[in-house]
Protein backbone atom coordinates (compact mmCIF):
# COMPACT_ATOMS: atom_id res chain seq x y z
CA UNK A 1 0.00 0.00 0.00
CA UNK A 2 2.77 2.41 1.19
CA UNK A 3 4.79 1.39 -2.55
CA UNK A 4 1.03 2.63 -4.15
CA UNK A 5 0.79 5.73 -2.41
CA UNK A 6 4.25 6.78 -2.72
CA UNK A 7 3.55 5.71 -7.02
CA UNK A 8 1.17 8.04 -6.78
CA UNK A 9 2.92 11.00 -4.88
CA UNK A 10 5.85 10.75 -6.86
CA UNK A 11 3.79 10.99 -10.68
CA UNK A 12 1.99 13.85 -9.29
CA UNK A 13 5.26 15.66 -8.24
CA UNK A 14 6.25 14.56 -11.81
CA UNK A 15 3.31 16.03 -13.19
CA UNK A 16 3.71 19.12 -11.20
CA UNK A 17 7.52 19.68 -12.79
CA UNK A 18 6.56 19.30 -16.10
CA UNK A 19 3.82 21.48 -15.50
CA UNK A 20 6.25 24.07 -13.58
CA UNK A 21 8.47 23.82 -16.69
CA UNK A 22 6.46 24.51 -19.85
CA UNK A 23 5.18 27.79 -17.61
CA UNK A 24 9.09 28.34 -17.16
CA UNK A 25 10.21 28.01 -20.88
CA UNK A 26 7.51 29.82 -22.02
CA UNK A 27 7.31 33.91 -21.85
CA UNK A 28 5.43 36.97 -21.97
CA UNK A 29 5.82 39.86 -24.73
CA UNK A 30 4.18 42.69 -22.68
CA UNK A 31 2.92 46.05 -24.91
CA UNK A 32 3.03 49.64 -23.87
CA UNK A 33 1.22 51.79 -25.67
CA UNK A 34 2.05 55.48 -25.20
CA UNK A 35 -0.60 56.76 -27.48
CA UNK A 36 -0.04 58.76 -31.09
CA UNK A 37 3.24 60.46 -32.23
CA UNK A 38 2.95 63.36 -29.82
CA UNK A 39 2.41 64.06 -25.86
CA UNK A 40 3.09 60.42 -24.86
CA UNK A 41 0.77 58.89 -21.90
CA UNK A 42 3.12 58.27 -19.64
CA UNK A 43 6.45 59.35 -17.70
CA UNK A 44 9.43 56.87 -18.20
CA UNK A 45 9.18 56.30 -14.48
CA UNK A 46 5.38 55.22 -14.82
CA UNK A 47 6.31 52.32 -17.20
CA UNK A 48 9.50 51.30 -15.27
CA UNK A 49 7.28 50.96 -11.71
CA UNK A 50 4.73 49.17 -13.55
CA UNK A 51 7.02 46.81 -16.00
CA UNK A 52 8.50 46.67 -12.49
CA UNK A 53 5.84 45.14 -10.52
CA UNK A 54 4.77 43.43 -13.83
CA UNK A 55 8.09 41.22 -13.96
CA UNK A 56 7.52 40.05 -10.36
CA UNK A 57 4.34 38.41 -11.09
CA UNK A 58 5.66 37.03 -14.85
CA UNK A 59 8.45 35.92 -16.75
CA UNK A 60 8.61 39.20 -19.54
CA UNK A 61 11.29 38.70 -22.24
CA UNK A 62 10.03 41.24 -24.82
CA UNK A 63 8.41 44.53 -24.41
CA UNK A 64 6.86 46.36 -27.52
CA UNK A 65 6.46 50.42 -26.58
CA UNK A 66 5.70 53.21 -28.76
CA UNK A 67 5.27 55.35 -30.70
CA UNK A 68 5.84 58.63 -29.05
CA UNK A 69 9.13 60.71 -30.40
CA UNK A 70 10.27 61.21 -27.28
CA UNK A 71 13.59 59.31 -27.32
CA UNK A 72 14.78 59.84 -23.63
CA UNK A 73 11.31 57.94 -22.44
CA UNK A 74 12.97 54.82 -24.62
CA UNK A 75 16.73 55.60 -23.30
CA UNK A 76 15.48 55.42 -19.38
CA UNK A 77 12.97 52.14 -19.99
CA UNK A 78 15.77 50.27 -22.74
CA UNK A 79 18.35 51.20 -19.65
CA UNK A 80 16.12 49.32 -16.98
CA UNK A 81 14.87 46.55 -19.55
CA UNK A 82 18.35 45.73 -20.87
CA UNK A 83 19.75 45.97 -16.84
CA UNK A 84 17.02 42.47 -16.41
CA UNK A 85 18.04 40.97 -19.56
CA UNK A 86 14.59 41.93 -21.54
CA UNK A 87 14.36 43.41 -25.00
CA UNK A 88 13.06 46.14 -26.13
CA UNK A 89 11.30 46.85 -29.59
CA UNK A 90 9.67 49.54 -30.57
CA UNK A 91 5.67 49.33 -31.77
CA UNK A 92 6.27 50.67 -35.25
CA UNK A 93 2.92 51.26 -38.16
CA UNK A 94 3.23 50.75 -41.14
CA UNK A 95 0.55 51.28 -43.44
CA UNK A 96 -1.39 53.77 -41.38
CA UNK A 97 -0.91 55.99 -38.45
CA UNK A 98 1.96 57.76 -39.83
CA UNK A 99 0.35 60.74 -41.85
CA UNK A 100 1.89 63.17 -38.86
CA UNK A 101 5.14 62.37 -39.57
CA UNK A 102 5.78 62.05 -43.35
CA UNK A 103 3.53 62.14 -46.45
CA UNK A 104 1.72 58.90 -48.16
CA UNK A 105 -0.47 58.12 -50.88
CA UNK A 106 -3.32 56.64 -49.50
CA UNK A 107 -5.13 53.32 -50.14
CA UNK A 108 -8.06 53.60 -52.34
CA UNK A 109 -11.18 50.69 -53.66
CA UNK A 110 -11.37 49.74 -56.48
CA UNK A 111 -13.55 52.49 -58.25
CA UNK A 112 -10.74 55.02 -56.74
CA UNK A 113 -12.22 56.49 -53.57
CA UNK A 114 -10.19 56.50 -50.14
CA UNK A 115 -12.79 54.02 -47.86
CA UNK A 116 -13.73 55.99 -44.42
CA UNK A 117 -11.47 55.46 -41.21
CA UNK A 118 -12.33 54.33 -37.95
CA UNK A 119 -12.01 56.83 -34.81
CA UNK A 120 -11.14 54.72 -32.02
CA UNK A 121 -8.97 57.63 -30.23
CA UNK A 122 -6.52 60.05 -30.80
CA UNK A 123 -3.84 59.15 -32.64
CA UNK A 124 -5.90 55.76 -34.27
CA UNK A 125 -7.76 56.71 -37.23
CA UNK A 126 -6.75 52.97 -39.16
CA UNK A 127 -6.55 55.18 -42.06
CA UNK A 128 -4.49 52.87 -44.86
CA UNK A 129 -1.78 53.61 -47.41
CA UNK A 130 -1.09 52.07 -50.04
CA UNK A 131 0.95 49.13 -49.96
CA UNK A 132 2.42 49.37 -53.62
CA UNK A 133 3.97 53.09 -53.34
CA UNK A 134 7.44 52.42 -52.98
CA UNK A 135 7.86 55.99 -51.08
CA UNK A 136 5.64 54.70 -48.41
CA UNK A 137 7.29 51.82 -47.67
CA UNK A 138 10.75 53.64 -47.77
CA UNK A 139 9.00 56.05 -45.91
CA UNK A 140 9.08 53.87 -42.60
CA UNK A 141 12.47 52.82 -42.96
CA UNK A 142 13.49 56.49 -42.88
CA UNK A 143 10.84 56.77 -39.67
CA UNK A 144 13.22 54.26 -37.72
CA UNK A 145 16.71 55.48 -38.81
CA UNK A 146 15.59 59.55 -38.40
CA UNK A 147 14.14 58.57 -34.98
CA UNK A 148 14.52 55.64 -33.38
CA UNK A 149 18.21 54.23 -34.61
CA UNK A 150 19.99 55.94 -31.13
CA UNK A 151 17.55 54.36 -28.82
CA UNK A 152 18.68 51.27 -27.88
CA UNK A 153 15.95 49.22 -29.56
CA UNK A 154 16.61 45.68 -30.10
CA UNK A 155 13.87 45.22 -32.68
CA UNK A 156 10.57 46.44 -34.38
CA UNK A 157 7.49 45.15 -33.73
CA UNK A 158 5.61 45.96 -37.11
CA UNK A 159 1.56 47.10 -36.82
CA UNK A 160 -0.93 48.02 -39.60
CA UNK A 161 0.73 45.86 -41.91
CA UNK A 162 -2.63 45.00 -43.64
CA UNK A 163 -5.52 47.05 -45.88
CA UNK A 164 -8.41 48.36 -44.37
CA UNK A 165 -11.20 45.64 -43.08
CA UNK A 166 -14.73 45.62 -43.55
CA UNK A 167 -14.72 48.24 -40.94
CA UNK A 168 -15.16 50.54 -43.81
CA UNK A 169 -17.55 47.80 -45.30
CA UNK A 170 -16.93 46.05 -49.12
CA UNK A 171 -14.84 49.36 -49.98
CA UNK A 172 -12.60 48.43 -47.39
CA UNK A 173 -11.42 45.53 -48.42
CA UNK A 174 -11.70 45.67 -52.03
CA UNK A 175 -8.80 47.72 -52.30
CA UNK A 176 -6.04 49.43 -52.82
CA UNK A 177 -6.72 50.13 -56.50
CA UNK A 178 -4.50 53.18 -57.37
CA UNK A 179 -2.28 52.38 -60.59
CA UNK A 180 -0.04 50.86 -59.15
CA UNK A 181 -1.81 48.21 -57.32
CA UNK A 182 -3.39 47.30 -60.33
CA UNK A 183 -0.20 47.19 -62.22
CA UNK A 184 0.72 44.89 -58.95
CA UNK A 185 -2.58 43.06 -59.46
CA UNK A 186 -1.71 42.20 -63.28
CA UNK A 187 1.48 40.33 -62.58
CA UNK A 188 -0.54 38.41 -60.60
CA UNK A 189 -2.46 37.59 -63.14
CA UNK A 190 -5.63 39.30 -61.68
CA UNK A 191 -7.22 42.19 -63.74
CA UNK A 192 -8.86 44.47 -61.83
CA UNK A 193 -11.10 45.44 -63.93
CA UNK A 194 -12.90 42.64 -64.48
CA UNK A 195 -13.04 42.08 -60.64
CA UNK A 196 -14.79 45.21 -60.10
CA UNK A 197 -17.32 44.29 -62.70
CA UNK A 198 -17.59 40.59 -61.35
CA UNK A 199 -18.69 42.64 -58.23
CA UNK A 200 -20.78 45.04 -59.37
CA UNK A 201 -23.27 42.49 -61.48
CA UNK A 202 -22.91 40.19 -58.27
CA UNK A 203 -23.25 42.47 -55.40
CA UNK A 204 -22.85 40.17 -51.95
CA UNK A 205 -23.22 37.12 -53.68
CA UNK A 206 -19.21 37.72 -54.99
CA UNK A 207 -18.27 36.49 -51.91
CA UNK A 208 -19.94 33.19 -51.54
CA UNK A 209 -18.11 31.04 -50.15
CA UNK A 210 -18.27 26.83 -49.60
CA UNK A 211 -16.54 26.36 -46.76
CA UNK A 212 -12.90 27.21 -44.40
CA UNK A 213 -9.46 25.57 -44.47
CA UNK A 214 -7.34 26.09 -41.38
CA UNK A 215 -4.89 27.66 -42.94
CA UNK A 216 -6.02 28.83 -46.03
CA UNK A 217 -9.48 30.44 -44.71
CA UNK A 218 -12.51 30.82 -46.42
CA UNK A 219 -12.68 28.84 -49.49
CA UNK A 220 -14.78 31.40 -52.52
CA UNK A 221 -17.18 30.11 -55.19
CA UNK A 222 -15.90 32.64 -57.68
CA UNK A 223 -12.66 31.71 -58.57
CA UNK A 224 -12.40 35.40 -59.37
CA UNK A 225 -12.77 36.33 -55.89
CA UNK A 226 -10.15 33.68 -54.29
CA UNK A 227 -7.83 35.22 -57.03
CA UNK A 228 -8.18 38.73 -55.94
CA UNK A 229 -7.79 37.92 -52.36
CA UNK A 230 -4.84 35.72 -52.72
CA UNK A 231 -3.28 38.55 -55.11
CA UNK A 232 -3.69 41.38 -52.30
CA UNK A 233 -1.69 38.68 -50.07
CA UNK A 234 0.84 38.41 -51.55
CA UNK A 235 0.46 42.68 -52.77
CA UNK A 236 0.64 43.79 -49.45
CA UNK A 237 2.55 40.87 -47.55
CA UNK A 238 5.90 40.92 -49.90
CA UNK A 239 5.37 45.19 -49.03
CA UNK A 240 5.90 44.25 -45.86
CA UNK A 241 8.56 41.41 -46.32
CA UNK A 242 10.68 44.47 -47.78
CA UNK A 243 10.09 46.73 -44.68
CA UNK A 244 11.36 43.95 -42.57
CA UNK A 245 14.38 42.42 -44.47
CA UNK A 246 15.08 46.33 -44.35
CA UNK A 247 15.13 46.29 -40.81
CA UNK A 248 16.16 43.06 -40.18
CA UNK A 249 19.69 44.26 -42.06
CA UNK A 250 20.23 46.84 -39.37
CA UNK A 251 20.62 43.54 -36.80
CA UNK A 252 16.51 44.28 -35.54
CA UNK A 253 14.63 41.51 -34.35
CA UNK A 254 11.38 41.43 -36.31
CA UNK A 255 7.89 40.73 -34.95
CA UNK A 256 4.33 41.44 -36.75
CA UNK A 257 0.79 42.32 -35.57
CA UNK A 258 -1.46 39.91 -37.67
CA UNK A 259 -4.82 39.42 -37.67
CA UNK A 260 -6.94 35.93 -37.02
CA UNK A 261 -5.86 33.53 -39.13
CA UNK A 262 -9.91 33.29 -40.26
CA UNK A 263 -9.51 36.43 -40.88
CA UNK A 264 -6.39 37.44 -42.46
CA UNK A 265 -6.90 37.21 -46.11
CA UNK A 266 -9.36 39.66 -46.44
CA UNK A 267 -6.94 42.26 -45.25
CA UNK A 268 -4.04 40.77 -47.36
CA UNK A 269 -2.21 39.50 -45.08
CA UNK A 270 -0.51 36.19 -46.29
CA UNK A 271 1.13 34.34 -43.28
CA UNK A 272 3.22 31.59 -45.19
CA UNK A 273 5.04 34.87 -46.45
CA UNK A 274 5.09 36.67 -43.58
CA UNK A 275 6.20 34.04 -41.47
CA UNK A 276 9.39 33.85 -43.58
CA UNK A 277 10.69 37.23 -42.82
CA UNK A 278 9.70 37.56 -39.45
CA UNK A 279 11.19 36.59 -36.17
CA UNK A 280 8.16 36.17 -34.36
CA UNK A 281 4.42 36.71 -34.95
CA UNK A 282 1.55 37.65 -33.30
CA UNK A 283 -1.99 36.64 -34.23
CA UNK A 284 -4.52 38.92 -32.54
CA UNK A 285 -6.89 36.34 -30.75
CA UNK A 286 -8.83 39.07 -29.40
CA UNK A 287 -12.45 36.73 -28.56
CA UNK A 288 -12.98 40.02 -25.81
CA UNK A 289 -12.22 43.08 -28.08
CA UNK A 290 -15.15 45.07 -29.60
CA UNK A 291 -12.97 47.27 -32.02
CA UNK A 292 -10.80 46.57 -35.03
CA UNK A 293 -9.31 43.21 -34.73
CA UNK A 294 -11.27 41.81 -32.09
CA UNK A 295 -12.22 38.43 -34.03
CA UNK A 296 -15.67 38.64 -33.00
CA UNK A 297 -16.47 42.16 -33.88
CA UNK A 298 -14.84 42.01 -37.42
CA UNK A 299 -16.28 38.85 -38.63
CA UNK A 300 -19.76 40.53 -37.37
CA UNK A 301 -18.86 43.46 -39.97
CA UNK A 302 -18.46 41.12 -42.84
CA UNK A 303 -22.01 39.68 -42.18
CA UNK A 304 -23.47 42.87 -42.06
CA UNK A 305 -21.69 44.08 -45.05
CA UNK A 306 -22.62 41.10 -46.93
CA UNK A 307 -26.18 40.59 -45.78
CA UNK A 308 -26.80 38.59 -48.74
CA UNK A 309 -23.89 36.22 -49.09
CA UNK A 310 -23.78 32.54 -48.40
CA UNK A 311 -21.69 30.33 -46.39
CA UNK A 312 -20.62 32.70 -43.46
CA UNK A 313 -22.19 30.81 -40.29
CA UNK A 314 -22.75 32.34 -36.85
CA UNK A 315 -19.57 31.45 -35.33
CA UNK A 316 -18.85 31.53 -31.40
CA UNK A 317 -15.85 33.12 -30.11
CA UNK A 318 -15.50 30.19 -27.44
CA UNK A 319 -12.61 28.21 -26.34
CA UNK A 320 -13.53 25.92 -28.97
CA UNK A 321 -12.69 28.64 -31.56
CA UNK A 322 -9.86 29.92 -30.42
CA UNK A 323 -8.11 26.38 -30.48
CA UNK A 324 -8.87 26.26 -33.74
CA UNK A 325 -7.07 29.51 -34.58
CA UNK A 326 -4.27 28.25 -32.60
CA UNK A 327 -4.24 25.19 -34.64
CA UNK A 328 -4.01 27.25 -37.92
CA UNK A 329 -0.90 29.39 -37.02
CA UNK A 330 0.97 26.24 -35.80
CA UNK A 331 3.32 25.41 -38.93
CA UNK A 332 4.57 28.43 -39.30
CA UNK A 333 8.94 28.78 -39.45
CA UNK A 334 9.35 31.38 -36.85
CA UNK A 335 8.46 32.30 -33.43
CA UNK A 336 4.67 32.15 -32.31
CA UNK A 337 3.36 34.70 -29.60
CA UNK A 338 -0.46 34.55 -30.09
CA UNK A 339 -1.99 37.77 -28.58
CA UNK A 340 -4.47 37.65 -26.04
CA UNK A 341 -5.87 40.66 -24.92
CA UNK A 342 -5.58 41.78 -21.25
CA UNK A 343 -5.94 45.26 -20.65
CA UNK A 344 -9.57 45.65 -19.45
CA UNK A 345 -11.78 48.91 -20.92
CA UNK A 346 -15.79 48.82 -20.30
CA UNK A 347 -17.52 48.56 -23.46
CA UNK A 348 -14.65 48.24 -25.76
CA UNK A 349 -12.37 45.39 -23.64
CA UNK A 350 -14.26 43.88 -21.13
CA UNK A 351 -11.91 41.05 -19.82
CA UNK A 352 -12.12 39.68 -16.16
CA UNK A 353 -9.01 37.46 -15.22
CA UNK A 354 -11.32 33.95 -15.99
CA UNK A 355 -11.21 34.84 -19.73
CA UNK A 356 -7.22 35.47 -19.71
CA UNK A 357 -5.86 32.38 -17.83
CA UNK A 358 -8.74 30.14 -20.39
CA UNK A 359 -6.80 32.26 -22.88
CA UNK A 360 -2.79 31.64 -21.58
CA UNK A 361 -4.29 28.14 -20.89
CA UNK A 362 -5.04 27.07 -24.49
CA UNK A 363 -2.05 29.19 -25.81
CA UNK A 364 0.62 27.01 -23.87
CA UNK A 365 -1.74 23.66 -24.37
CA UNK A 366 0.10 23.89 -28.18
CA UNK A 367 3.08 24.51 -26.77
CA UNK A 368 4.08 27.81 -28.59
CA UNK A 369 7.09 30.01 -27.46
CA UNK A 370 4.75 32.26 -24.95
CA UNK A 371 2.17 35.15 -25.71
CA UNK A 372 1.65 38.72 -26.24
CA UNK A 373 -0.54 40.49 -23.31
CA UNK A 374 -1.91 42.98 -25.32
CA UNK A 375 -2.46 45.56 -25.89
CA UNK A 376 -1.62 47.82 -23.12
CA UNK A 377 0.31 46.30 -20.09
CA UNK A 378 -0.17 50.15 -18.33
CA UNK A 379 -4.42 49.57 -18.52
CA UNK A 380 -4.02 45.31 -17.21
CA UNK A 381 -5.77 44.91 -14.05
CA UNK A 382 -2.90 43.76 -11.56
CA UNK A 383 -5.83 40.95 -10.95
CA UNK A 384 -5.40 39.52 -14.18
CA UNK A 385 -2.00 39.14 -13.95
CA UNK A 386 -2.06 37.32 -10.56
CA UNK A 387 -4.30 34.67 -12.35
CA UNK A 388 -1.05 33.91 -14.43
């Protein structure tokens, strides 16, 4: 009997270990977002006390801030980070956000009009550019030498690397179509032309589809359509490979903001590029976020802006689901952070700590390299941190 119990005692120790070491290899990315380009949010000796307290309660080995100008807030918190053996990168858009700071051509649909922006706060409008201009992709390359290159970063985490969603409805994603997307389009072997008129005789019913691949997404009736959107992939994503093999040759560590696997073509992001000329990724699994890229409250935009197209079911952002977009970023060559959302704003983030540690839970239950608590580490309730 004593042999038994001692069996026992001794797997559940064993148990315990292994349990105690895939919560030790694995580690947090923390973000701090300081707001727009001006008047950051907060003090350098805000972020230190909380990053402070922060890496008491969890192991933090990255942490994304920006994208204020004001260098010396980077110099104090890269002095503190580097002093505990964390890295820091700085949270750097891309395609949108950075009309304050240099001029862009902006992203237009396909009959030519810019589609309207979302006002989520100051310093947010999601208002695209297009991916094709080669000025506004050397544009943020210039952004990060001019002024970020003296302050101690060790990497960029890249945001708004995408089109608009259907945030701005159909027009939104049927874009960019300036002349030189469409030139872009054409080598694909994808006229847009025809696309637009495929569009206009079939209103809603263009995007039919028949079903979803993990990793391909929604599979289109009209081969016309699945062209178009695996075009803009690869438009936009090889865009944004050349920001980041930019980057990457200044010795930068490279991470990108992507959006729901489910979700991802529609905004032209292709992950089987991306992936490829990244360092590490990180899938917004936002099941709690009722703003752009919150997987819930954009696939609720596509229904409404196609009220008559078939094959998009009511989907629930469960636990269920979210292993299932877990699943689909899985084979990816490079480093997988999924984000999970954990700051905690009433009617826009309404998190309690239950939802994050079922979120951290299925996140390290496919054993990826850790997770991004996004997307403000300065808003997380200390309370949902204790949970992890």
């Amino acid at each position: 009997m004593k042999k038994i119990v001692f069996f026992i005692m001794g797997l559940v120790a064993l148990m315990a270990c292994q349990e105690q070491k895939q919560q030790q290899q694995a580690g947090y990315i923390v973000q701090v977002s300081l707001g727009g380009w001006h008047s950051p949010d907060y003090t350098a000796e805000q972020i230190i006390g909380r990053l402070d307290t922060v890496s008491r309660l969890i192991p933090v080995q990255k942490v994304i801030i920006g994208w204020s100008q004001d260098k010396e807030i980077y110099r104090q918190v890269g002095a503190y980070l580097h002093d505990k053996d964390i890295r820091m990168l700085l949270w750097l858009p891309v395609f949108a956000e950075t009309e304050e700071v240099c001029d862009n051509s902006p992203a237009v649909d396909l009959w030519g009009q810019v589609p309207a922006n979302y006002d989520l706060a100051a310093g947010e409008g999601f208002r695209f550019n297009c991916p094709s201009d080669p000025q506004n992709i050397a544009n943020i390359v210039a952004i990060y030498d001019s002024l970020f290159s003296d302050c101690g970063f060790d990497g960029v985490f890249l945001d708004r690397i995408r089109t608009q969603s259907f945030v701005s409805g159909v027009s939104g994603v049927l874009n960019c179509g300036c002349p030189l997307c469409v030139e872009r389009f054409a080598k694909e072997g994808v006229d847009i032309a025809t696309v637009k008129a495929a569009y206009e005789a079939q209103g809603d019913l263009f995007f039919d589809v028949n079903g979803y691949e993990m990793t391909e997404g929604f599979s289109f009736v009209n081969p016309l359509a699945s062209a178009f959107f695996k075009a803009k992939g690869r438009v936009v994503s090889t865009s944004v490979a050349t920001v980041a093999d930019s980057l990457r040759s200044r010795g930068l560590e490279v991470g990108m903001d992507l959006y729901a696997p489910f979700m991802a073509s529609f905004v032209g992001q292709d992950y089987a590029i991306l992936a490829k000329h990244a360092d590490f990724i990180k899938p917004m699994l936002y099941r709690q976020t009722f703003a752009p890229a919150g997987m819930g409250f954009e696939y609720d935009l596509l229904r409404k802006a196609l009220p008559k197209a078939d094959g998009y079911p009511d989907l629930k952002m469960n636990e269920t689901f979210l292993h299932v977009q877990l699943e689909a970023m899985a084979s990816y060559p490079c480093g997988k952070y999924p984000g999970i959302e954990i700051n905690y704003r009433e009617g826009i983030v309404p998190t309690s700590p239950e939802y994050v540690s079922e979120s951290l839970k299925a996140v390290l239950s496919h054993g990826f390299d850790g997770a991004v608590l996004s997307w403000n580490i300065m808003e997380a309730p200390l309370s949902h941190l204790k949970k992890l």
